[in-house]
Every structure is written in structure tokens, then in C-alpha cells.
PDB file of N, CA and C in Angstrom:
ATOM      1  N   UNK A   1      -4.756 -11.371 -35.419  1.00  0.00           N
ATOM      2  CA  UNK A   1      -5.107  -9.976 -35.342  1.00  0.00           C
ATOM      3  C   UNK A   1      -6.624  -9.801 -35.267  1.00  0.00           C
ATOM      4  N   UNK A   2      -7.328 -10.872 -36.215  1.00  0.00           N
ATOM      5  CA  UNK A   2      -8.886 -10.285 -36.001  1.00  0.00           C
ATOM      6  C   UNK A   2      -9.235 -10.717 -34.866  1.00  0.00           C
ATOM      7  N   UNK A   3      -9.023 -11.753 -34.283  1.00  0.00           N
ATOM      8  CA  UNK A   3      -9.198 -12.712 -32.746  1.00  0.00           C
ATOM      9  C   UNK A   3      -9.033 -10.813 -31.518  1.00  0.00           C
ATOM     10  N   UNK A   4      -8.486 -10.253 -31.989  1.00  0.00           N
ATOM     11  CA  UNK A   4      -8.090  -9.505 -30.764  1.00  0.00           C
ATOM     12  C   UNK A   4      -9.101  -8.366 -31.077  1.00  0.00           C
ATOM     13  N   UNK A   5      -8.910  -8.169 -32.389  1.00  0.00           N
ATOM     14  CA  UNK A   5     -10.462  -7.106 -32.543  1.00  0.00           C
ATOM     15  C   UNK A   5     -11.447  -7.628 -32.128  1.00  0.00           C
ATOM     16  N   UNK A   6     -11.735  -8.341 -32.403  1.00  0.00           N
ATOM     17  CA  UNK A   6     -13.389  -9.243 -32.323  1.00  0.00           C
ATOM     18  C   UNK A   6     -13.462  -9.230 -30.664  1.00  0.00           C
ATOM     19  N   UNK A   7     -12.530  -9.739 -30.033  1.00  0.00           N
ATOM     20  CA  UNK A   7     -12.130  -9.849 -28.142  1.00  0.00           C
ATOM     21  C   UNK A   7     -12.479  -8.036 -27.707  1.00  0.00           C
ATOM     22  N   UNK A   8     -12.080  -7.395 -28.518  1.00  0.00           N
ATOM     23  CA  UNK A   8     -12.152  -5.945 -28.042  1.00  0.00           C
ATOM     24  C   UNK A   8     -13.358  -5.965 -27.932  1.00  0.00           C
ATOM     25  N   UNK A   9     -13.732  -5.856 -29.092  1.00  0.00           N
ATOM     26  CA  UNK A   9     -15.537  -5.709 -29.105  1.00  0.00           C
ATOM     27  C   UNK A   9     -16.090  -5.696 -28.505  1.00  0.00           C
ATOM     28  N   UNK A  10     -16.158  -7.642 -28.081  1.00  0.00           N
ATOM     29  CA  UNK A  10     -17.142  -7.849 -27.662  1.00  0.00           C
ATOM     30  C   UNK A  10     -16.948  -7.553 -25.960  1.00  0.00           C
ATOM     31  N   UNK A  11     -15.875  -7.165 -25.552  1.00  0.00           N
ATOM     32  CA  UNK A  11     -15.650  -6.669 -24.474  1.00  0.00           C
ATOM     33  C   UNK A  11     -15.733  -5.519 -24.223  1.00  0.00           C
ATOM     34  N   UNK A  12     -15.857  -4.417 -25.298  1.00  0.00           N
ATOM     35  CA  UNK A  12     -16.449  -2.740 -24.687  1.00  0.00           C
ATOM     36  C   UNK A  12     -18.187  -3.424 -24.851  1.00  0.00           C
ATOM     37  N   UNK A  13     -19.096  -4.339 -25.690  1.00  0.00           N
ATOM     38  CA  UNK A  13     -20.203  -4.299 -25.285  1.00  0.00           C
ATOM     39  C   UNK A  13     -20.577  -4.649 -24.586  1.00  0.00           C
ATOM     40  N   UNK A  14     -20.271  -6.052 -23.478  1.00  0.00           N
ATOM     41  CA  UNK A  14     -20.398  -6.819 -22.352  1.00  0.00           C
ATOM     42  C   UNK A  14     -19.995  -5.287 -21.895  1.00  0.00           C
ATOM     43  N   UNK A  15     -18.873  -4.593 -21.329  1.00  0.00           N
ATOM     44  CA  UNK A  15     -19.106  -3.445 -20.320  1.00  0.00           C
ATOM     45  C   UNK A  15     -20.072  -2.597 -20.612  1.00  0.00           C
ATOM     46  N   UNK A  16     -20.433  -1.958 -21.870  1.00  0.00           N
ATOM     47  CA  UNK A  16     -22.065  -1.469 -22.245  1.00  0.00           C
ATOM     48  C   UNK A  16     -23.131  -1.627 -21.510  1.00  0.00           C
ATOM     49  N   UNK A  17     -22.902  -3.032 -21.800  1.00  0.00           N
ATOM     50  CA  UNK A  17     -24.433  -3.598 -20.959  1.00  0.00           C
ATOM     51  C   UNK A  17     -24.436  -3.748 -19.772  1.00  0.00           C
ATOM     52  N   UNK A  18     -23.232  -3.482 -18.888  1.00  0.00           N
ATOM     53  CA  UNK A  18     -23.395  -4.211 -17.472  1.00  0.00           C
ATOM     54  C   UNK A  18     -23.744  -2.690 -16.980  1.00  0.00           C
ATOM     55  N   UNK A  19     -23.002  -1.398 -17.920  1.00  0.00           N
ATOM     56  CA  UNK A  19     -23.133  -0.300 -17.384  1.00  0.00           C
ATOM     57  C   UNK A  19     -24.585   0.812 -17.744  1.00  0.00           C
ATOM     58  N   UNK A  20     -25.319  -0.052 -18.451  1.00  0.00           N
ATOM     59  CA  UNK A  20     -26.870  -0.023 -18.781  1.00  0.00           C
ATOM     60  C   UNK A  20     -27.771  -0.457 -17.464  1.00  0.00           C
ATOM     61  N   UNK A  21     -27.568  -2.211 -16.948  1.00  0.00           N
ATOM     62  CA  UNK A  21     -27.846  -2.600 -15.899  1.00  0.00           C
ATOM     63  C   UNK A  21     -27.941  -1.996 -14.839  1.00  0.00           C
ATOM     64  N   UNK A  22     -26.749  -1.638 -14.902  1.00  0.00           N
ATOM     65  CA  UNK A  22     -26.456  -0.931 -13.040  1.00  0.00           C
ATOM     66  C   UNK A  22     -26.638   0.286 -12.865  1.00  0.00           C
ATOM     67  N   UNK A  23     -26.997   1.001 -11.770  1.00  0.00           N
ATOM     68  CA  UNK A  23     -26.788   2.378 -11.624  1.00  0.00           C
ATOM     69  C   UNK A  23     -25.500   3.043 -11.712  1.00  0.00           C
ATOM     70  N   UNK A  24     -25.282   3.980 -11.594  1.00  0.00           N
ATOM     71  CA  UNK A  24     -24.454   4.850 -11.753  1.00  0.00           C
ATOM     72  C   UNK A  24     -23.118   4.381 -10.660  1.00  0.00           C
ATOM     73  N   UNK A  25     -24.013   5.006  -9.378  1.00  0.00           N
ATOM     74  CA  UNK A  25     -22.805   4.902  -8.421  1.00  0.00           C
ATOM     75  C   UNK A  25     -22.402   3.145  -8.160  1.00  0.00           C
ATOM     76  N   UNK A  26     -22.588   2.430  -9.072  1.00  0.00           N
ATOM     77  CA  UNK A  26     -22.502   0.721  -8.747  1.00  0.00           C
ATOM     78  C   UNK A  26     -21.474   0.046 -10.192  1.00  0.00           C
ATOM     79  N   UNK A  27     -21.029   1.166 -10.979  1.00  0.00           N
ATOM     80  CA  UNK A  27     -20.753   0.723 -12.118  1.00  0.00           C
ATOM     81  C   UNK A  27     -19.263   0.255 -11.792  1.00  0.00           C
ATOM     82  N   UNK A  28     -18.428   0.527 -11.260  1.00  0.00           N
ATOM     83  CA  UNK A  28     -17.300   0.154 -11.078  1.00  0.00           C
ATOM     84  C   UNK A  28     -17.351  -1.392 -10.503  1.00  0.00           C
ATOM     85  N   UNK A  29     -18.352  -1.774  -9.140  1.00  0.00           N
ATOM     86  CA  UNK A  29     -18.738  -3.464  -8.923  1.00  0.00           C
ATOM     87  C   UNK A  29     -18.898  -3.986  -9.837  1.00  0.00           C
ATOM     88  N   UNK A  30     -19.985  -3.254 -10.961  1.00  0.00           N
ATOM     89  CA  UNK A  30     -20.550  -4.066 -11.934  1.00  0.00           C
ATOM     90  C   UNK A  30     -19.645  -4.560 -13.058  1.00  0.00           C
ATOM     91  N   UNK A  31     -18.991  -3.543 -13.152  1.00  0.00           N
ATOM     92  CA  UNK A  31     -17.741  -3.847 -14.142  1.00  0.00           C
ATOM     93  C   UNK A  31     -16.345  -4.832 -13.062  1.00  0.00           C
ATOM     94  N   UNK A  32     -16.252  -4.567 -12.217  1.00  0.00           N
ATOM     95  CA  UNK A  32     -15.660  -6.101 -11.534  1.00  0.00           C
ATOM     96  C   UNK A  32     -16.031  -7.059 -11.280  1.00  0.00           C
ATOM     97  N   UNK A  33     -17.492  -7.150 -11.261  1.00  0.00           N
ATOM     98  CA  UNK A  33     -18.320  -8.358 -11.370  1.00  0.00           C
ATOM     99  C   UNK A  33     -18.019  -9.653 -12.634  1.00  0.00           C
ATOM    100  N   UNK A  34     -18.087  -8.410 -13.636  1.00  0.00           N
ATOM    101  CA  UNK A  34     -18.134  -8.684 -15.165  1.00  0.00           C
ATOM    102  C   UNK A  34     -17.171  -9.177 -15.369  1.00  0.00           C
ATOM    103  N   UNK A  35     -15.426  -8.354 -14.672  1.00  0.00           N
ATOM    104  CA  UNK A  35     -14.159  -9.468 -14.759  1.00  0.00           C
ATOM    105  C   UNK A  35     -14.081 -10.584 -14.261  1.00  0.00           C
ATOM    106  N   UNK A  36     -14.624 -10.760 -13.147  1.00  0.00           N
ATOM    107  CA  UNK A  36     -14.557 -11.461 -12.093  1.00  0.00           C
ATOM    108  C   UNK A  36     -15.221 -13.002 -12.812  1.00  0.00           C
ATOM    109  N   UNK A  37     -16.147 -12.723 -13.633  1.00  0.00           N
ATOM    110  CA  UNK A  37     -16.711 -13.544 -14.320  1.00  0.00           C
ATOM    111  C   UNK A  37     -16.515 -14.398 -15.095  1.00  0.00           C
ATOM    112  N   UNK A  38     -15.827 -13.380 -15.877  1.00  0.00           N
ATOM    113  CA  UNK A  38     -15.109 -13.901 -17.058  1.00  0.00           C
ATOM    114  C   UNK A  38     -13.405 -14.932 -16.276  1.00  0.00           C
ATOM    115  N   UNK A  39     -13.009 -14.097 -15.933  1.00  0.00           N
ATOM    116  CA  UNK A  39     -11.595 -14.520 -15.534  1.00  0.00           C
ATOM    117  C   UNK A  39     -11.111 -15.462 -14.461  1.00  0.00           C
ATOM    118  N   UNK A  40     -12.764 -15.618 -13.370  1.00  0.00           N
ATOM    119  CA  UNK A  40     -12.392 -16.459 -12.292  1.00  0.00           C
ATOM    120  C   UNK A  40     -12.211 -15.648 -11.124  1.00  0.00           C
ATOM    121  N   UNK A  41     -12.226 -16.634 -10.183  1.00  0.00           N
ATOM    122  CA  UNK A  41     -12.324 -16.515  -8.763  1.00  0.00           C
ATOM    123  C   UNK A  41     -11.156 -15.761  -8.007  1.00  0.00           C
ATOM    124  N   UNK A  42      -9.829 -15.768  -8.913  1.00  0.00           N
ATOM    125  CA  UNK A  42      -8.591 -15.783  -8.496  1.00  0.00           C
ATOM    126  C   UNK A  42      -8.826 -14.581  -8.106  1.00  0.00           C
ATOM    127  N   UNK A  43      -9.331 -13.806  -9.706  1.00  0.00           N
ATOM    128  CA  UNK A  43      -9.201 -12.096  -9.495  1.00  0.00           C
ATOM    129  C   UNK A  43      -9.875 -11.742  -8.531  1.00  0.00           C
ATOM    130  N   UNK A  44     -10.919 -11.853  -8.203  1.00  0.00           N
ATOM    131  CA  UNK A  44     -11.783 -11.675  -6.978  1.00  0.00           C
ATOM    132  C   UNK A  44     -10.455 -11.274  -5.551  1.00  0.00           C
ATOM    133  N   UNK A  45     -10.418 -12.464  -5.590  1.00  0.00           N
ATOM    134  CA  UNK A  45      -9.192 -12.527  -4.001  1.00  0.00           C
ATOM    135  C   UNK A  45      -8.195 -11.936  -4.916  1.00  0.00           C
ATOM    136  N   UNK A  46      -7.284 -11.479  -5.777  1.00  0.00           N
ATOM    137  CA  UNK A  46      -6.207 -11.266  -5.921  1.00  0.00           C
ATOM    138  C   UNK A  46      -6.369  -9.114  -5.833  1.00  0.00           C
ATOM    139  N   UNK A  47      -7.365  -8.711  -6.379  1.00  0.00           N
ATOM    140  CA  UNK A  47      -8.038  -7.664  -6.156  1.00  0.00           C
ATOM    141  C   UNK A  47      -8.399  -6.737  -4.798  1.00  0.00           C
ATOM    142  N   UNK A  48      -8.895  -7.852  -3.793  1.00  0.00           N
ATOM    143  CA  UNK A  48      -9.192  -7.723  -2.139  1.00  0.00           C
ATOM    144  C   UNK A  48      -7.818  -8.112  -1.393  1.00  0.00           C
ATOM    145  N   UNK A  49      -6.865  -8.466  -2.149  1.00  0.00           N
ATOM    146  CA  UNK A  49      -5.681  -8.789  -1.139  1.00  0.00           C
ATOM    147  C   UNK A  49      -5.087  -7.581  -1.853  1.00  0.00           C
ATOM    148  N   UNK A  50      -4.987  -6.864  -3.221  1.00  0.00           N
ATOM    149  CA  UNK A  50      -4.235  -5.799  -3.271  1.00  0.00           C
ATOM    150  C   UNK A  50      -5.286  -4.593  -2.756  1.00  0.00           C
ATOM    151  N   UNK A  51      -5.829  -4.509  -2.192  1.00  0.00           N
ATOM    152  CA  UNK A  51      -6.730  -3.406  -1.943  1.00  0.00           C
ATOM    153  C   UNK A  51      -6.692  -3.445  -0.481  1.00  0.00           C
ATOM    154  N   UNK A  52      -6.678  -4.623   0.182  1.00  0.00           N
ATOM    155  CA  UNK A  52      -6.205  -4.781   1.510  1.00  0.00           C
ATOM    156  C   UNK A  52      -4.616  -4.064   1.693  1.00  0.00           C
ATOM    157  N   UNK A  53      -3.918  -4.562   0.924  1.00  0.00           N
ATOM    158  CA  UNK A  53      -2.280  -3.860   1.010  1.00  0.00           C
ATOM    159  C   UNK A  53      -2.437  -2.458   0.852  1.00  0.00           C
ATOM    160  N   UNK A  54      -3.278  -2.006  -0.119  1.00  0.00           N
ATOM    161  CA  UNK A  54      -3.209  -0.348  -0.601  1.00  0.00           C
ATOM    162  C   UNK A  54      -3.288   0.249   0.888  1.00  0.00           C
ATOM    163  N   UNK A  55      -4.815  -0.398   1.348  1.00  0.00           N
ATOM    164  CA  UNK A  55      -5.310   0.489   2.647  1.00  0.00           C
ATOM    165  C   UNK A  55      -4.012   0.426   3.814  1.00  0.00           C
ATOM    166  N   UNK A  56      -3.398  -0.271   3.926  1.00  0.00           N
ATOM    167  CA  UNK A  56      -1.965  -0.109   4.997  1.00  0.00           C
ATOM    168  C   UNK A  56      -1.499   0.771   4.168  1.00  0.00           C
ATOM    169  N   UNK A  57      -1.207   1.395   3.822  1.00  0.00           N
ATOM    170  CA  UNK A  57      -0.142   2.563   2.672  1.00  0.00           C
ATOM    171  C   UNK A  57       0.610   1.533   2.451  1.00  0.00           C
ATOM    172  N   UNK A  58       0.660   0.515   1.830  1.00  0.00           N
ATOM    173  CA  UNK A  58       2.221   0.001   1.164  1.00  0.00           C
ATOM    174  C   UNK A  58       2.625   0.284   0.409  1.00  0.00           C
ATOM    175  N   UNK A  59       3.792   0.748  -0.171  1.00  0.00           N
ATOM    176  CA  UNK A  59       3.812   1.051  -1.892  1.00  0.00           C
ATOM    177  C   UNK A  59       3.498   0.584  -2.982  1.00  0.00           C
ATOM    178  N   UNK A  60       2.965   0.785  -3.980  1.00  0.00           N
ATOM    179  CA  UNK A  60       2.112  -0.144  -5.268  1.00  0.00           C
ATOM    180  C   UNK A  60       3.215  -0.574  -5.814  1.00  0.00           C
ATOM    181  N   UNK A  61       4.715  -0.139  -5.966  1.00  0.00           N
ATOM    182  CA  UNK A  61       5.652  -0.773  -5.970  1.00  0.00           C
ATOM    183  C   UNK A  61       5.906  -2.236  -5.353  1.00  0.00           C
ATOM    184  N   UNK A  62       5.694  -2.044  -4.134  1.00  0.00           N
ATOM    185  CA  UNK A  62       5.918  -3.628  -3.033  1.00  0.00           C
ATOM    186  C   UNK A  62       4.756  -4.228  -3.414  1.00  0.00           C
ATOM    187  N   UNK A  63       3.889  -3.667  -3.343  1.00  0.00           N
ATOM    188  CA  UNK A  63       2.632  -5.107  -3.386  1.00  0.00           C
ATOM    189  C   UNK A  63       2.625  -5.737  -4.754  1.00  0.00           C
ATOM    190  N   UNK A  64       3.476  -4.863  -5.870  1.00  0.00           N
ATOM    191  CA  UNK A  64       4.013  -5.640  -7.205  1.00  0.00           C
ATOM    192  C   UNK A  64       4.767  -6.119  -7.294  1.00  0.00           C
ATOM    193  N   UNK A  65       5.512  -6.241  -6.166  1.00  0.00           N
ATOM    194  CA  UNK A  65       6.832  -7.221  -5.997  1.00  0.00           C
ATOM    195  C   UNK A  65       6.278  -8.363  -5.475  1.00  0.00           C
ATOM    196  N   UNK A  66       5.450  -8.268  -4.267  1.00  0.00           N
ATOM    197  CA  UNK A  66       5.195  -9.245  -3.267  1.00  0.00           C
ATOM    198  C   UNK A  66       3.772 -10.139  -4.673  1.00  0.00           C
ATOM    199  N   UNK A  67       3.294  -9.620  -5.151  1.00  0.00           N
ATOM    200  CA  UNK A  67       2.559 -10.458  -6.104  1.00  0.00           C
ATOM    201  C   UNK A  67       3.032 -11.656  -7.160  1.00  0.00           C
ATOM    202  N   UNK A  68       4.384 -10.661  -7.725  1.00  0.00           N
ATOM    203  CA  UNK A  68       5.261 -11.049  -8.449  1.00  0.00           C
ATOM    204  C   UNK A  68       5.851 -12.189  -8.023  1.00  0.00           C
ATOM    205  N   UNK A  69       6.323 -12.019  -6.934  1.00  0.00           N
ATOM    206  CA  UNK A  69       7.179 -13.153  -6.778  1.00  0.00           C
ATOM    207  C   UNK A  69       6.930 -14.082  -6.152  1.00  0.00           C
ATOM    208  N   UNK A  70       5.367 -14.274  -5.882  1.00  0.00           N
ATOM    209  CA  UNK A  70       4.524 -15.615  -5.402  1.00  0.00           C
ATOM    210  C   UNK A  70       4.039 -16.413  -6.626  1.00  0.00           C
ATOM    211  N   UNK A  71       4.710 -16.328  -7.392  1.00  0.00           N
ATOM    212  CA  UNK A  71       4.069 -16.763  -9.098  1.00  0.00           C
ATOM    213  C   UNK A  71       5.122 -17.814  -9.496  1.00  0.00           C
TER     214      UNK A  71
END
């Protein structure tokens, strides 16, 4: 239980600071930067391939299927 507080934390201040860093209209990169960081390369491409699907209209339904079931 404290492992997940302490993880909270220090993860609203890492977004704090990235959103101190950056300007305004850049805070949303900056804060995917910041995942991207932490979590790896995957999210990067796994992010641009669901954002690629959004822009065709697919349903956020299907592209949670089609994610899903490449796992």
C-alpha cells in the first residue's frame, strides 16, 4: 500500500515539473514524453498506431479489440 502512495507522488511531481518546463500549449507532449520515458519505446508506437486508427474513424471499441488480441 505505501509502494503505491509513494508511486503516486512521485508521479503527480515528475508531471509538476515537466509542466513547469514546458509551455502551455506543449504540455500534453511533455507529459507523453515523460510516459514515454518512464515506460519505454513500446508506448511511443503503441500511442501513434492508436491515434493513427482514431484518425480513420474506427471505433475505440475495435482498435481495443485489435490491440487486445495481438497480446
Amino acid at each position: 500500500m505505501l509502494h503505491g502512495i509513494s508511486w503516486s507522488l512521485f508521479w503527480v511531481v515528475c508531471v509538476e515539473y515537466v509542466n513547469k518546463l514546458v509551455r502551455e500549449d506543449w504540455r500534453v507532449t511533455g507529459q507523453s514524453l515523460l510516459y514515454a520515458a518512464y515506460y519505454g519505446a513500446g508506448v511511443i508506437a503503441g500511442n501513434f498506431w492508436t491515434g493513427y486508427l482514431s484518425d480513420t474513424k474506427m471505433k475505440v471499441s475495435e482498435i481495443f479489440f485489435i490491440k487486445c488480441s495481438h497480446r
